[in-house]
C-alpha atoms as a PDB file:
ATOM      1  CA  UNK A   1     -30.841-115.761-214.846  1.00  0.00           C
ATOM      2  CA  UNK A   2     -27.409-116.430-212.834  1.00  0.00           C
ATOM      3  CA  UNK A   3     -25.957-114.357-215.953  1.00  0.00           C
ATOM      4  CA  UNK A   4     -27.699-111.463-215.694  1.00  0.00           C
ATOM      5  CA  UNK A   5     -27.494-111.718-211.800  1.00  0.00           C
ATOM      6  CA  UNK A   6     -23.741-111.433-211.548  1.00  0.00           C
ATOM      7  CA  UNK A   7     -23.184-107.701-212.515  1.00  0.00           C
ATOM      8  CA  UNK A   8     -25.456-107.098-209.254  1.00  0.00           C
ATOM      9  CA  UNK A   9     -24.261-109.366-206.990  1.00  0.00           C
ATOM     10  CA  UNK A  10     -20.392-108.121-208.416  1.00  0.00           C
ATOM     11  CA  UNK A  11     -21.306-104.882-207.677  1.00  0.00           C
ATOM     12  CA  UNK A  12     -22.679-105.515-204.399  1.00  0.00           C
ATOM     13  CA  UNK A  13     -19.751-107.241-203.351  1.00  0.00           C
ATOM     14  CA  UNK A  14     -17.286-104.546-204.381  1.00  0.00           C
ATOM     15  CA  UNK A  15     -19.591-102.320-202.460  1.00  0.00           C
ATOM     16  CA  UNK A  16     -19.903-104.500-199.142  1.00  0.00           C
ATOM     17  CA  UNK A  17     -15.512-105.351-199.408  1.00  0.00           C
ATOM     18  CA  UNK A  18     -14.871-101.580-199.554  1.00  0.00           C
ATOM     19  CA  UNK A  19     -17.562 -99.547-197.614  1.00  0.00           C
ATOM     20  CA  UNK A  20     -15.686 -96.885-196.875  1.00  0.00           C
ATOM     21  CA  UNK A  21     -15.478 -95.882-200.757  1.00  0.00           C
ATOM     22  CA  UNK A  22     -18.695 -93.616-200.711  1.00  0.00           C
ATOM     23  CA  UNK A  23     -17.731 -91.780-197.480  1.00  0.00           C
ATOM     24  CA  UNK A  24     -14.927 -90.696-199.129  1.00  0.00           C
ATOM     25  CA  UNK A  25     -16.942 -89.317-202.731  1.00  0.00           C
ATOM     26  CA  UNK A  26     -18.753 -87.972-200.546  1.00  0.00           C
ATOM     27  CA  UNK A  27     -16.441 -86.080-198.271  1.00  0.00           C
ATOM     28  CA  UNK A  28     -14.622 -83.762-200.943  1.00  0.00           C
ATOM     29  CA  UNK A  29     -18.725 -82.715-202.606  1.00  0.00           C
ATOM     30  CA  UNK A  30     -18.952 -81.873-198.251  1.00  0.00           C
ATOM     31  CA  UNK A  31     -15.916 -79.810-198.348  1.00  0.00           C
ATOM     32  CA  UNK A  32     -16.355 -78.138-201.534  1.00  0.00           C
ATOM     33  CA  UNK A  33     -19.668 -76.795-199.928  1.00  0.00           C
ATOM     34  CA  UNK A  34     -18.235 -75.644-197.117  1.00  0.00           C
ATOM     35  CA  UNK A  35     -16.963 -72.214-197.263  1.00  0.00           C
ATOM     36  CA  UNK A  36     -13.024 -71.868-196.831  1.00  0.00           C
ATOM     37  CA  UNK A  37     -11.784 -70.612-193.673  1.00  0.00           C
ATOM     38  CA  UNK A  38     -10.979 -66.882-193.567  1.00  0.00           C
ATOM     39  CA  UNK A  39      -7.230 -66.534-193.804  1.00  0.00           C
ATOM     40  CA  UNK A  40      -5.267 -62.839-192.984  1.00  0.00           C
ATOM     41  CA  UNK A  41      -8.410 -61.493-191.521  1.00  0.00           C
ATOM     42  CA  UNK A  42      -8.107 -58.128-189.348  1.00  0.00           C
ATOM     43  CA  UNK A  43      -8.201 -58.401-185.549  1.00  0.00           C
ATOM     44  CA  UNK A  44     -11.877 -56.555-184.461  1.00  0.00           C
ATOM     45  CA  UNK A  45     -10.825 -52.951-183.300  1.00  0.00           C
ATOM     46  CA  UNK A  46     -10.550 -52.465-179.652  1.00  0.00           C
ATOM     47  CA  UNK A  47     -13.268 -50.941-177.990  1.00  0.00           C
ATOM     48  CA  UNK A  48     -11.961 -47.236-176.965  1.00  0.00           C
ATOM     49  CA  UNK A  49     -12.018 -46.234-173.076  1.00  0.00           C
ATOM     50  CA  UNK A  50     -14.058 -44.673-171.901  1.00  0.00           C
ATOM     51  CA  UNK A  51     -11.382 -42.028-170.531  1.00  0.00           C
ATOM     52  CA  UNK A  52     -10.931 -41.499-174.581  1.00  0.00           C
ATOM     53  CA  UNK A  53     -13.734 -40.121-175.455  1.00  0.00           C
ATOM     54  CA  UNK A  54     -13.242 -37.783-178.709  1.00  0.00           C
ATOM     55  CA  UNK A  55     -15.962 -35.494-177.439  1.00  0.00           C
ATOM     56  CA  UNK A  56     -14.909 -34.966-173.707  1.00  0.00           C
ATOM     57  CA  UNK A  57     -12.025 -32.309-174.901  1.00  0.00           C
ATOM     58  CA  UNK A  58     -14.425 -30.385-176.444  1.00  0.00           C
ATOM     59  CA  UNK A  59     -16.546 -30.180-173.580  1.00  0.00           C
ATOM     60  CA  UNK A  60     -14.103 -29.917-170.345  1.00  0.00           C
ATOM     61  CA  UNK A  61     -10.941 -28.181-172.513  1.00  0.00           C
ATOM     62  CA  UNK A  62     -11.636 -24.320-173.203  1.00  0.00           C
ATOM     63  CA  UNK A  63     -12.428 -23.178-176.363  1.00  0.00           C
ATOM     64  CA  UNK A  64      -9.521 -21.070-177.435  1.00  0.00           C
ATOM     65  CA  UNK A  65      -9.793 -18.211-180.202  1.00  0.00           C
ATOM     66  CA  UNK A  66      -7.387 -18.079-182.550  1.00  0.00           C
ATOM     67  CA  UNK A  67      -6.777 -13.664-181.410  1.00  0.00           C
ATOM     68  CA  UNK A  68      -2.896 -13.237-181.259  1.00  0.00           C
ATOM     69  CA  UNK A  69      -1.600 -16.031-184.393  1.00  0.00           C
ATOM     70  CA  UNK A  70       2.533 -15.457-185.378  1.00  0.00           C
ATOM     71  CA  UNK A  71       3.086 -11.941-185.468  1.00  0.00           C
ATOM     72  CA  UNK A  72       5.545 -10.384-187.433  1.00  0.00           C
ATOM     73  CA  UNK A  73       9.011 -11.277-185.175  1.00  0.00           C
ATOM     74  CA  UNK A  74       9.181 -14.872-185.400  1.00  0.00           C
ATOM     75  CA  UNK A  75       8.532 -16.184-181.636  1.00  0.00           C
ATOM     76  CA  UNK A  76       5.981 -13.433-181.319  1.00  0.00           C
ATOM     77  CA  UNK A  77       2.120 -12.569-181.531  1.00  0.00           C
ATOM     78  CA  UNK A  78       0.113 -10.162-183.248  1.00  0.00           C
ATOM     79  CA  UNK A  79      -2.487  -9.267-179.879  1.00  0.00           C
ATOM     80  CA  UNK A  80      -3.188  -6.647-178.434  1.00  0.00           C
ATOM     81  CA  UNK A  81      -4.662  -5.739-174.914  1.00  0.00           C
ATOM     82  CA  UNK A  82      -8.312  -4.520-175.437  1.00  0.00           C
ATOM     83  CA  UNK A  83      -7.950  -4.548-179.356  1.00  0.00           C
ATOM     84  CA  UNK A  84      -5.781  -1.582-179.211  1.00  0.00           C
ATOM     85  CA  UNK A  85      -2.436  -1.815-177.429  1.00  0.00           C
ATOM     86  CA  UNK A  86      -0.253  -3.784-178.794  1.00  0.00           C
ATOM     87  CA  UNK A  87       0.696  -6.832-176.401  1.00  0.00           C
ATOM     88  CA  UNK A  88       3.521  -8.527-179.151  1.00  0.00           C
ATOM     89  CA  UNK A  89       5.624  -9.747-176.441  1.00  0.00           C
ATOM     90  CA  UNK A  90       3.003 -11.938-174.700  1.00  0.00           C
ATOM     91  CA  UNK A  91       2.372 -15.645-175.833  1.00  0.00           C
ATOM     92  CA  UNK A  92      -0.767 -17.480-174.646  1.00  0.00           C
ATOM     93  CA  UNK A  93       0.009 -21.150-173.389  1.00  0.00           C
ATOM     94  CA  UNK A  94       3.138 -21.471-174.805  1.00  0.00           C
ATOM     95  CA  UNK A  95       6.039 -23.913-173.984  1.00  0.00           C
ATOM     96  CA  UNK A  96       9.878 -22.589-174.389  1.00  0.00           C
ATOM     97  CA  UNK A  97      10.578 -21.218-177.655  1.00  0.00           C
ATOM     98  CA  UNK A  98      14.208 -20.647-179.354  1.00  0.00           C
ATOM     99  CA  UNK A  99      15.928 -17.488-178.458  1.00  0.00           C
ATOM    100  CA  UNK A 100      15.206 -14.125-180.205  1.00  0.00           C
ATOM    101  CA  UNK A 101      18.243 -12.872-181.986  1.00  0.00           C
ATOM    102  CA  UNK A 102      19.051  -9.306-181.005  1.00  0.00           C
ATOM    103  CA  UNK A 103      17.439  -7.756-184.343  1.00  0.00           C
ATOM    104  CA  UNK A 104      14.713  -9.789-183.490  1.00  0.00           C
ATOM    105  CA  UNK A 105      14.298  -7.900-180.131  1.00  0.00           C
ATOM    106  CA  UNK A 106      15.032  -4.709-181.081  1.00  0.00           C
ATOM    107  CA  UNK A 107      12.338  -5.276-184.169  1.00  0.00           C
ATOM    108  CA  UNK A 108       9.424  -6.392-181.876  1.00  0.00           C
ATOM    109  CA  UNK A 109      10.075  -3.670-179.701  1.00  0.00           C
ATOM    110  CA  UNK A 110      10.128  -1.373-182.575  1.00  0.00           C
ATOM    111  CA  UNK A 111       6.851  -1.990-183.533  1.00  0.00           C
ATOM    112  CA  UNK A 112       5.416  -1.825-180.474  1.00  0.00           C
ATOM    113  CA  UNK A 113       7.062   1.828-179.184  1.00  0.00           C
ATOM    114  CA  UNK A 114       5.712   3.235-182.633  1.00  0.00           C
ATOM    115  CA  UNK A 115       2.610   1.623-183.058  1.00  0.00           C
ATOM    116  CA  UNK A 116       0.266   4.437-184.324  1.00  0.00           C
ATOM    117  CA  UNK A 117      -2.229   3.320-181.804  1.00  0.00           C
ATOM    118  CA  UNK A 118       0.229   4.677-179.346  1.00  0.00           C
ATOM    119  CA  UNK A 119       0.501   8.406-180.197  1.00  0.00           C
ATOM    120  CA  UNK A 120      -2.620   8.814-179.332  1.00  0.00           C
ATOM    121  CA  UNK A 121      -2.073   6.744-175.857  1.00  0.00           C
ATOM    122  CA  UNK A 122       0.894   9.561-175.339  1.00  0.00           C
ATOM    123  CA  UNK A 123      -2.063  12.216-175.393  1.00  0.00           C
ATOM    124  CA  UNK A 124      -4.349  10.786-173.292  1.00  0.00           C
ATOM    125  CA  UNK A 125      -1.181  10.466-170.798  1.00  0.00           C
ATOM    126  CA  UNK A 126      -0.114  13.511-171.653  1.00  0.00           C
ATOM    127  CA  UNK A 127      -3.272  15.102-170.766  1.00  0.00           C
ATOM    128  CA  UNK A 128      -3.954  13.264-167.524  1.00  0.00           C
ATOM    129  CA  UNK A 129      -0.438  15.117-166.549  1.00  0.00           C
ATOM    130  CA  UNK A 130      -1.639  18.087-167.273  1.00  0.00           C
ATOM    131  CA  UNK A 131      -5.020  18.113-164.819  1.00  0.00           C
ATOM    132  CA  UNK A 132      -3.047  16.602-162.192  1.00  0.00           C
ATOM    133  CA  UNK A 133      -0.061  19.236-162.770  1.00  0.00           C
ATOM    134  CA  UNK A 134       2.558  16.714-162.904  1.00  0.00           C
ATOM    135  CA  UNK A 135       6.123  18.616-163.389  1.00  0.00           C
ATOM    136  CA  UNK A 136       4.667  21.917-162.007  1.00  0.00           C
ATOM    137  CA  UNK A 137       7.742  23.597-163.812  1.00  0.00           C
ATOM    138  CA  UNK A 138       5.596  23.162-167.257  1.00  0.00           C
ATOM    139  CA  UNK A 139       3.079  25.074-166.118  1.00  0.00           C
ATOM    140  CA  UNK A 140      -0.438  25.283-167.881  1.00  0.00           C
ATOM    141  CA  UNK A 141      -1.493  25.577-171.325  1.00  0.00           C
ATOM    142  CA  UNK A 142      -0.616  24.136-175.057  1.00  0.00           C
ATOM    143  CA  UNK A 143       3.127  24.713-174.723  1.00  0.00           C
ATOM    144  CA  UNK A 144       3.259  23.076-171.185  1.00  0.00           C
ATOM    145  CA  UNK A 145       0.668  20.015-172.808  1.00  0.00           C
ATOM    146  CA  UNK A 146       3.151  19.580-175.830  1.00  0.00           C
ATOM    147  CA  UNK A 147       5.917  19.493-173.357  1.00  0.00           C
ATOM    148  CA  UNK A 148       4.752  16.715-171.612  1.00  0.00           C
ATOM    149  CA  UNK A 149       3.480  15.143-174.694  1.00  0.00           C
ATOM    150  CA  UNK A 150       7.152  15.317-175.650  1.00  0.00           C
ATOM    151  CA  UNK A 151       8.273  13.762-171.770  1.00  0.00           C
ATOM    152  CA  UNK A 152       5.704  10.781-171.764  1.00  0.00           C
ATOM    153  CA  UNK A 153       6.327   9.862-175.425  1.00  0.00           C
ATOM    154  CA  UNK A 154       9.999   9.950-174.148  1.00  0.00           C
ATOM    155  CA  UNK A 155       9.649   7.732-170.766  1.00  0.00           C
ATOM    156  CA  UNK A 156       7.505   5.617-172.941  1.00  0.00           C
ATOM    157  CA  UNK A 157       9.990   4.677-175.769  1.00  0.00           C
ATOM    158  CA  UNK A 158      13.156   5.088-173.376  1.00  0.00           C
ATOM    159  CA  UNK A 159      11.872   2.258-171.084  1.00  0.00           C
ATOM    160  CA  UNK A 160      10.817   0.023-173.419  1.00  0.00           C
ATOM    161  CA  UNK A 161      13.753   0.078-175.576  1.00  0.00           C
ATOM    162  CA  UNK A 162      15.965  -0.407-172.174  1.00  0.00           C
ATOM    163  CA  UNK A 163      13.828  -3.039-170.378  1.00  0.00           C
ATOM    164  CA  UNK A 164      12.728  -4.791-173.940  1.00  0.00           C
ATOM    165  CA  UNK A 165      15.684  -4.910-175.855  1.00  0.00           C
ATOM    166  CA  UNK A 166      18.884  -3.944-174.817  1.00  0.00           C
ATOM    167  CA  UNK A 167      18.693  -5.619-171.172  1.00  0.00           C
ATOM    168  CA  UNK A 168      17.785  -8.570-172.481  1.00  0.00           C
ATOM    169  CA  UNK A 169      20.283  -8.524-175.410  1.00  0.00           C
ATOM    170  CA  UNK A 170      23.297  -7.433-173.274  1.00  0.00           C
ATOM    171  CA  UNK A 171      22.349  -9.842-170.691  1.00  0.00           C
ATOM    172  CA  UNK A 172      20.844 -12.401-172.742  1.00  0.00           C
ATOM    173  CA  UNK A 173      17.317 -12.969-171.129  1.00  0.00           C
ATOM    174  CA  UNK A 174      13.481 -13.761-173.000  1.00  0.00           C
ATOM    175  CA  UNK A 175      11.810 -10.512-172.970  1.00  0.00           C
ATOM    176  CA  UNK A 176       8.672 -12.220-173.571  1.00  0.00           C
ATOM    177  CA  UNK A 177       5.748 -12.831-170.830  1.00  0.00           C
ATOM    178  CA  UNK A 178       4.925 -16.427-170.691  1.00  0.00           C
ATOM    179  CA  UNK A 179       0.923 -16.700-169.927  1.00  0.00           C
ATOM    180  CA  UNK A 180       0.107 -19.463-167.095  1.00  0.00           C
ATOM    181  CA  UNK A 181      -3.488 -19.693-167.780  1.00  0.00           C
ATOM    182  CA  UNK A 182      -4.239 -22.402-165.510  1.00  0.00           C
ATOM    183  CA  UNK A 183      -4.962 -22.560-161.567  1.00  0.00           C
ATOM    184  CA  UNK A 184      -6.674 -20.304-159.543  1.00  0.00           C
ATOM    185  CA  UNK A 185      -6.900 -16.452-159.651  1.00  0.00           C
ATOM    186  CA  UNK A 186      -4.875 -16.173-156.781  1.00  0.00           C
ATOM    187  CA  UNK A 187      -2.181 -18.855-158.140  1.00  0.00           C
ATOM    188  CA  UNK A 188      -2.493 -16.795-161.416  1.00  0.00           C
ATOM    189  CA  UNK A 189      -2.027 -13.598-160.051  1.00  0.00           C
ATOM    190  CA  UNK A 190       0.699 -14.655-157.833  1.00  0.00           C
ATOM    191  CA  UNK A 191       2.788 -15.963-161.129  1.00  0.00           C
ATOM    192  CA  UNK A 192       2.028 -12.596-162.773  1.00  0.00           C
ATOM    193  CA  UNK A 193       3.041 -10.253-160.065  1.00  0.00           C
ATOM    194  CA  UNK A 194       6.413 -12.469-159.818  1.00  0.00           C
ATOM    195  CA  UNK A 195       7.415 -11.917-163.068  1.00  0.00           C
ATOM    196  CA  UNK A 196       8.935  -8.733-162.113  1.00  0.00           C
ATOM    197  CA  UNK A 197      11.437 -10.363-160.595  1.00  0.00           C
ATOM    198  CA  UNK A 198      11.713 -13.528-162.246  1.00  0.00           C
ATOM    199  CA  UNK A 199      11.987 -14.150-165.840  1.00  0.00           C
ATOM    200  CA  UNK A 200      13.841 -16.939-168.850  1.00  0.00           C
ATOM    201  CA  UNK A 201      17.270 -16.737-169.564  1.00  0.00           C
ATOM    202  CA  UNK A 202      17.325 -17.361-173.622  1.00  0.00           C
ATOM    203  CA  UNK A 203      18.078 -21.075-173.118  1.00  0.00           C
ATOM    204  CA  UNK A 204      15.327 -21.548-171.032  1.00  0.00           C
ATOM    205  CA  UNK A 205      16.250 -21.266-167.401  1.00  0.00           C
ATOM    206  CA  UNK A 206      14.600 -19.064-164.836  1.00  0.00           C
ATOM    207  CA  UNK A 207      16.663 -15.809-163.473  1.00  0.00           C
ATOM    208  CA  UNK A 208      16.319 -12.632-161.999  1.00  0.00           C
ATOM    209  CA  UNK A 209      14.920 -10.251-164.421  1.00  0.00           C
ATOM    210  CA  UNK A 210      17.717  -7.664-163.979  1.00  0.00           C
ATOM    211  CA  UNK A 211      16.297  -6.400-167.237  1.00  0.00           C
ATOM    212  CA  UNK A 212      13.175  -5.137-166.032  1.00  0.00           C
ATOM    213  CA  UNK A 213      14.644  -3.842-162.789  1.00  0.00           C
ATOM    214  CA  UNK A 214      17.756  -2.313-163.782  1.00  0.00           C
ATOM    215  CA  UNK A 215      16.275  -1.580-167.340  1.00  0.00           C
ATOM    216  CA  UNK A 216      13.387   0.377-165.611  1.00  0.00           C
ATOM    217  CA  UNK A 217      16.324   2.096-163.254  1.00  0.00           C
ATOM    218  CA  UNK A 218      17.922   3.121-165.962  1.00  0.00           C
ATOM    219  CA  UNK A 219      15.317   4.678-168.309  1.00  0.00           C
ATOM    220  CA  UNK A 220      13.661   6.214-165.121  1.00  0.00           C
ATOM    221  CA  UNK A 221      17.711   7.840-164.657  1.00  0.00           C
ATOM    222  CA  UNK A 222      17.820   9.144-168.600  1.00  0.00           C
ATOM    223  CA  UNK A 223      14.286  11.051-168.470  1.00  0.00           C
ATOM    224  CA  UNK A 224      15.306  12.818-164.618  1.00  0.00           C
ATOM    225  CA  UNK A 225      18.573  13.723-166.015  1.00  0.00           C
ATOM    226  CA  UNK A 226      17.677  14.866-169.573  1.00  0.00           C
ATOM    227  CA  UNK A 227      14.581  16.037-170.817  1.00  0.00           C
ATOM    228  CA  UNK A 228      12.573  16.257-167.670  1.00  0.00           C
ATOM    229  CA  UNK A 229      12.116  19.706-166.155  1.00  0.00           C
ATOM    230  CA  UNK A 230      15.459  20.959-164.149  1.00  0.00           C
ATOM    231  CA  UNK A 231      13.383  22.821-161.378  1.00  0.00           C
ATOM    232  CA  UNK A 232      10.219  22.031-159.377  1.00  0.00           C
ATOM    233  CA  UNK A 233       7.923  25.448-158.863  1.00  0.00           C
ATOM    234  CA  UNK A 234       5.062  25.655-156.507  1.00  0.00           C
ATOM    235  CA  UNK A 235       3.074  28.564-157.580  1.00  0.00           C
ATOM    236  CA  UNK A 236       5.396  30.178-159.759  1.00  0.00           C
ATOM    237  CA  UNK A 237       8.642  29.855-157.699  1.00  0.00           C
ATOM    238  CA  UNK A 238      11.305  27.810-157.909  1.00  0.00           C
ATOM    239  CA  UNK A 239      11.823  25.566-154.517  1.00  0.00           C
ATOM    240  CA  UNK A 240      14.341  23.160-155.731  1.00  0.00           C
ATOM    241  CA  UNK A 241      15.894  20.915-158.752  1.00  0.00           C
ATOM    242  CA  UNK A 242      13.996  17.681-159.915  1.00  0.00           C
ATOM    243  CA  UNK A 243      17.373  16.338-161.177  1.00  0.00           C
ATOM    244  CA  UNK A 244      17.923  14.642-157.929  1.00  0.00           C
ATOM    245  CA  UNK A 245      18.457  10.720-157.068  1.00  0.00           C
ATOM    246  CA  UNK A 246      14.817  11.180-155.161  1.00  0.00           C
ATOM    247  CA  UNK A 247      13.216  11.700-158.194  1.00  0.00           C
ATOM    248  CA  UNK A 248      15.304   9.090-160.382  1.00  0.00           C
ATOM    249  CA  UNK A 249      13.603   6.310-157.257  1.00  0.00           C
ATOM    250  CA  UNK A 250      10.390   7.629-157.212  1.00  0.00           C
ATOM    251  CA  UNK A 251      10.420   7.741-161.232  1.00  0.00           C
ATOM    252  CA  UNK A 252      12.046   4.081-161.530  1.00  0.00           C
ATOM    253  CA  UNK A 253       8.825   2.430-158.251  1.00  0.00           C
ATOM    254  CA  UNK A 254       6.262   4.743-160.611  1.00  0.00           C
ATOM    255  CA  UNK A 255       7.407   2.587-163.557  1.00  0.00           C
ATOM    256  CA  UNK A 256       7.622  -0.935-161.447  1.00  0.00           C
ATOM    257  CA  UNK A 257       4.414  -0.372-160.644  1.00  0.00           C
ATOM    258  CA  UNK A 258       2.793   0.291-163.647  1.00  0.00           C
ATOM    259  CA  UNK A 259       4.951  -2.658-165.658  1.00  0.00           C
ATOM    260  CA  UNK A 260       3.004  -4.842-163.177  1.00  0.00           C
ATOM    261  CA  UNK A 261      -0.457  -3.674-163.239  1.00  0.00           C
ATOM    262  CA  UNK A 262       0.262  -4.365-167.366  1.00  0.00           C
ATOM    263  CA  UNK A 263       1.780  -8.012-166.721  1.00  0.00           C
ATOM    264  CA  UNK A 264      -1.438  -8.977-164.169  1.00  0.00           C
ATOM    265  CA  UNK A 265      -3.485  -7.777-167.177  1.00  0.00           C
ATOM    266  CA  UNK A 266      -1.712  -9.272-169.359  1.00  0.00           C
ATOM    267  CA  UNK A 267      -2.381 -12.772-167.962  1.00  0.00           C
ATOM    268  CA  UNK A 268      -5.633 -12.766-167.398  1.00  0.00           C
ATOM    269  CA  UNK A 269      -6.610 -10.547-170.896  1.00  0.00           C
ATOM    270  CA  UNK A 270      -7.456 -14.241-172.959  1.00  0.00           C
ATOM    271  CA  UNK A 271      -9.428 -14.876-170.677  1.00  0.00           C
ATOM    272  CA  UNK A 272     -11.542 -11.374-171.112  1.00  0.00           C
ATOM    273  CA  UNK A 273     -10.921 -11.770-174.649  1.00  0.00           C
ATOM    274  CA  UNK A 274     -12.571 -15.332-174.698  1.00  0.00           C
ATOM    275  CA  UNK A 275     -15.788 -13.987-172.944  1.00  0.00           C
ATOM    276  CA  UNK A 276     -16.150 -11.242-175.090  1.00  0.00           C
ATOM    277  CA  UNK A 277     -15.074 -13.137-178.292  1.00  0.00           C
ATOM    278  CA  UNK A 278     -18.401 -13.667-180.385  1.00  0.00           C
ATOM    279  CA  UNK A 279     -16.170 -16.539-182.288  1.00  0.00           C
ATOM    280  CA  UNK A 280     -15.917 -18.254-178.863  1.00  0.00           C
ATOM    281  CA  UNK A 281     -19.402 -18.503-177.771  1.00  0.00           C
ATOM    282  CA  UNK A 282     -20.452 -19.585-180.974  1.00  0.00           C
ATOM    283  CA  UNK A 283     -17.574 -22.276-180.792  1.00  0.00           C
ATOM    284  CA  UNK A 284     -18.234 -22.585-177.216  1.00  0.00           C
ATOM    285  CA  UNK A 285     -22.516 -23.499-177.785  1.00  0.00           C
ATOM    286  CA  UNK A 286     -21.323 -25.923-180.589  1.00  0.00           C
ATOM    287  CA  UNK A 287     -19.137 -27.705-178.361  1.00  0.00           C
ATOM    288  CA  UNK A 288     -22.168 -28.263-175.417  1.00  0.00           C
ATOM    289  CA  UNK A 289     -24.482 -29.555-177.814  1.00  0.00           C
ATOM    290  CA  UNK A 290     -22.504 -31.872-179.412  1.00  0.00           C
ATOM    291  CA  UNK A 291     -23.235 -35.930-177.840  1.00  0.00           C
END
C-alpha cells in the first residue's frame, strides 16, 4: 500500500515545491494562441479637408474648351475670333512664355495676313468703302471697287507686318495679347483697352508698346504716301492732295481705334466661345450633376 502510494504522494510533492511549473506550460500554449502583434503596418490615411474637395473645381472653376490648342508658331494658338478670323497671336490664360525668335514672328504673322479667310474680309471692306465713298478720287464702279480692294488689302497687310513683326523684332517686344480672363467686365475691359499702350518686352517685363503706336504710325504713313489716291475730288473736281500729314493722323487714330475694338474682343471672345461651345455645356451639365 505505502509502495504503490509513493509515486502519488512524489508527484504531489514535486507539484506543491514548484507551483509555478504549470503557469509557465501554460503561458507559451497562451501566447501561441494569441495572434502576433502587427509589425510595419501603414499609418490610416488622413482624412482630406474639407477645403480639398476633388469635386469643388469642377463645380466653382469654369469649364474651359479646348478651341485655340498650339498652333503652328510655337508660343502660339490656332483660334480664331467667331470661327473665322484668325486670332493666332492671342493666348487664353497664359503665364509668360519664352520669346519668339524673329522667323517666328514674321511666320505667325504670315499666316495670319494671308489667311484665305481674309480675302474675302478685304471685299466685304472693300465694299463698305465703296457705299460710303471713301477716297472720293476712286470714284464709282468695278475699277474704283478693285482699287480699293487693292488699298484695304494693302493697309491690312502693311500694318500688320509693321505693328506684328518688325516693331516687335527691331525693338524686341511680345507681339502677343495676353487674355486676363478674370475680374469684372469693367476690370477686364480696362486691361484690354490698356494694352494699346502697354505691352511685354520678350523677357517678360511690361513697356510701352511703341510697336503698336509707332508701328500703326508708320503703316498708316506708307498707304497716304504710296498707293492711296494723290487727290481728293468732291463731285468730280479736284479740291486738294490726300498726301498730306492730316491724312497720315487721321489714317494712323482710324487704325488705333480699330486695333482696340479687336483687342476688347479679343478678351472677352472665350468667354462667347464657351457659351456657344456645345462641348462646354455638355462638360458644363456633367460637372453640376456630379456629388
Amino acid at each position: 500500500m505505502l509502495a504503490s502510494c509513493s509515486p502519488v504522494l512524489s508527484a504531489q510533492q514535486s507539484t506543491q515545491s514548484n507551483p509555478d511549473s504549470s503557469q509557465q506550460q501554460s503561458q507559451p500554449s497562451a501566447q501561441a494562441q494569441a495572434p502576433p502583434p502587427a509589425q510595419n503596418q501603414s499609418p490610416a490615411p488622413a482624412q482630406q479637408p474639407a477645403d480639398k474637395d476633388p469635386h469643388k473645381d469642377k463645380t466653382t472653376e469654369p469649364v474651359t474648351p479646348a478651341a485655340s490648342g498650339q498652333g503652328k508658331v510655337a508660343g502660339t494658338s490656332n483660334d480664331r475670333l467667331f470661327y473665322t478670323l484668325p486670332n493666332f497671336l492671342t493666348l487664353q490664360r497664359s503665364k509668360q512664355l519664352p520669346p519668339m525668335s524673329v522667323g517666328d514672328k514674321f511666320k505667325v504673322v504670315t499666316l495670319g495676313t494671308f489667311d484665305p479667310v481674309e480675302f474675302p474680309w478685304w471685299g466685304v471692306l472693300a465694299a463698305i468703302g465703296q457705299a460710303s465713298n471713301g477716297d472720293p478720287a476712286f470714284g464709282q464702279g468695278w475699277g474704283a471697287y478693285a482699287k480699293r480692294y487693292g488699298t484695304t488689302a494693302g493697309d491690312s497687310i502693311v500694318e500688320n507686318f509693321m505693328v506684328g513683326a518688325v516693331f516687335p523684332s527691331a525693338l524686341r517686344q511680345d507681339p502677343r495679347f495676353y487674355q486676363s480672363g478674370i475680374g469684372s467686365f469693367w476690370r477686364r475691359s480696362g486691361y484690354a483697352m490698356s494694352r494699346i499702350v502697354v505691352t511685354r518686352s520678350d523677357s517678360g517685363h511690361t513697356q510701352f508698346n511703341y510697336s503698336e503706336i509707332f508701328g500703326a504710325a508708320t503703316a498708316a504713313a506708307i498707304s497716304t504716301y504710296t498707293y492711296h489716291a494723290r487727290s481728293a475730288t468732291v463731285n468730280g473736281k479736284f479740291v486738294g492732295s490726300e498726301r498730306v500729314p492730316l491724312n497720315v493722323v487721321s489714317t494712323w487714330g482710324t487704325q488705333l481705334a480699330l486695333d482696340t475694338v479687336t483687342i476688347f474682343v479679343k478678351e472677352f471672345w472665350p468667354d462667347i466661345h464657351r457659351k456657344i461651345s456645345p462641348k462646354y455645356r455638355r462638360e458644363s451639365s456633367a460637372a453640376a450633376t456630379q456629388p
